[in-house]
Protein backbone atom coordinates (compact mmCIF):
# COMPACT_ATOMS: atom_id res chain seq x y z
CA UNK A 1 -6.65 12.23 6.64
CA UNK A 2 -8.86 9.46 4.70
CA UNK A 3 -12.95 10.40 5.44
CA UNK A 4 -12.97 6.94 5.28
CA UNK A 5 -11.78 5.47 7.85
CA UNK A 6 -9.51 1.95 7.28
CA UNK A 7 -10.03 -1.51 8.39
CA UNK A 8 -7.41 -2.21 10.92
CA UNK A 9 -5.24 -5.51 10.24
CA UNK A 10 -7.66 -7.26 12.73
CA UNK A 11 -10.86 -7.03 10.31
CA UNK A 12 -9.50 -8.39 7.35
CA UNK A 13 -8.94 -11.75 5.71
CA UNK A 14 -5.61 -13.63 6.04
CA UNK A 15 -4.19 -12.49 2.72
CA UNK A 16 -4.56 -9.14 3.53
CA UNK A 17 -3.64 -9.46 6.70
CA UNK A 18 -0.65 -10.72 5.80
CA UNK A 19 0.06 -7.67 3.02
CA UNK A 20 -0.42 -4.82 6.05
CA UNK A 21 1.49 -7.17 8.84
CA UNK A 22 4.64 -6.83 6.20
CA UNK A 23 3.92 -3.60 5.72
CA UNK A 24 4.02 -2.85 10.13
CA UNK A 25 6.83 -4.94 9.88
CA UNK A 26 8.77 -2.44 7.00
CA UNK A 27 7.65 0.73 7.78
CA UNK A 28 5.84 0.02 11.90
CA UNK A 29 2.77 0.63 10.57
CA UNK A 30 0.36 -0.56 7.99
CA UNK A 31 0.04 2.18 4.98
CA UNK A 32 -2.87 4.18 5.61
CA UNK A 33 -4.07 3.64 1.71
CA UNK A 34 -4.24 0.05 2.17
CA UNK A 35 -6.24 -0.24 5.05
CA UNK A 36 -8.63 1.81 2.62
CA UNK A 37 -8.59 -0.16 0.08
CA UNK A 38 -8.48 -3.36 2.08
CA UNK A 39 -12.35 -2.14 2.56
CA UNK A 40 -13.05 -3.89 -0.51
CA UNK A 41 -10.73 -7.14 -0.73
CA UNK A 42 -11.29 -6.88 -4.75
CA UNK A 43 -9.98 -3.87 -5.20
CA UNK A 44 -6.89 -4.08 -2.89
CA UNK A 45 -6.27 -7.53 -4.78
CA UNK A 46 -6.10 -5.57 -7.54
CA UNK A 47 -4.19 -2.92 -6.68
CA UNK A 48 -1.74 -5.03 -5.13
CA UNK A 49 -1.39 -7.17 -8.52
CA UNK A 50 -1.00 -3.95 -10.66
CA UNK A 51 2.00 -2.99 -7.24
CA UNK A 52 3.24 -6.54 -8.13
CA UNK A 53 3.52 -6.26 -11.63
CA UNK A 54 5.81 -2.99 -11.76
CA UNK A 55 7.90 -4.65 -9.26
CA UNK A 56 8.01 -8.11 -11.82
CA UNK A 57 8.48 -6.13 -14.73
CA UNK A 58 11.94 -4.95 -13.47
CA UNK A 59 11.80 -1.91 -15.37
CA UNK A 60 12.51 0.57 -12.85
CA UNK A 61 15.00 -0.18 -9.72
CA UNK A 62 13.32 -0.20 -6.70
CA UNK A 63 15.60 2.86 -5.61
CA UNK A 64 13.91 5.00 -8.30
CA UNK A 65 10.69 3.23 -7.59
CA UNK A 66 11.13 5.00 -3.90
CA UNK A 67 12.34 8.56 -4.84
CA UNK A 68 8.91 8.52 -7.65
CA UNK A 69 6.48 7.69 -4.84
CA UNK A 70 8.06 10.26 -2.11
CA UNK A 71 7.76 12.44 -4.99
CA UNK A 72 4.27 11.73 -5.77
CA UNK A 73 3.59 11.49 -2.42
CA UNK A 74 4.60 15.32 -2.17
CA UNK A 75 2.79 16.80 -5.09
CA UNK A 76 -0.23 15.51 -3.73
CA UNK A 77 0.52 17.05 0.20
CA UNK A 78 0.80 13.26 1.30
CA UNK A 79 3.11 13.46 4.66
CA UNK A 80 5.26 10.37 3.34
């Protein structure tokens, strides 16, 4: 659990509003790291850019894209 808590899709502006409705919509709930970083709209701008770039670059399917963040998510004790 985050010591800090997250803004809830309520408090933040439209464009990130948007980003963590998507998110309820995909997974019923907003991710808990971007309600963090949605505490500071410049960071979670950028974070989402550097999200959006990997995803442009079309490097990696997005299936393998999945199985490296569980698997992140796990090495770090994240329940994903």
């Amino acid at each position: 659990m985050a010591r800090v808590p997250g803004l809830s899709a309520a408090d933040v502006e439209p464009r990130v509003f948007a980003v963590l409705n998507k998110q309820a919509e995909t997974w019923g709930a907003p991710l808990a790291n971007h309600q963090l970083y949605a505490r500071r709209p410049s960071i979670f701008k950028g974070m989402r850019a550097m999200w959006g770039g990997l995803d442009e670059s079309g490097l990696l399917p997005a299936t393998l894209v999945a199985l490296l963040n569980r698997r992140v998510a796990a090495l770090i004790g994240c329940e994903f």
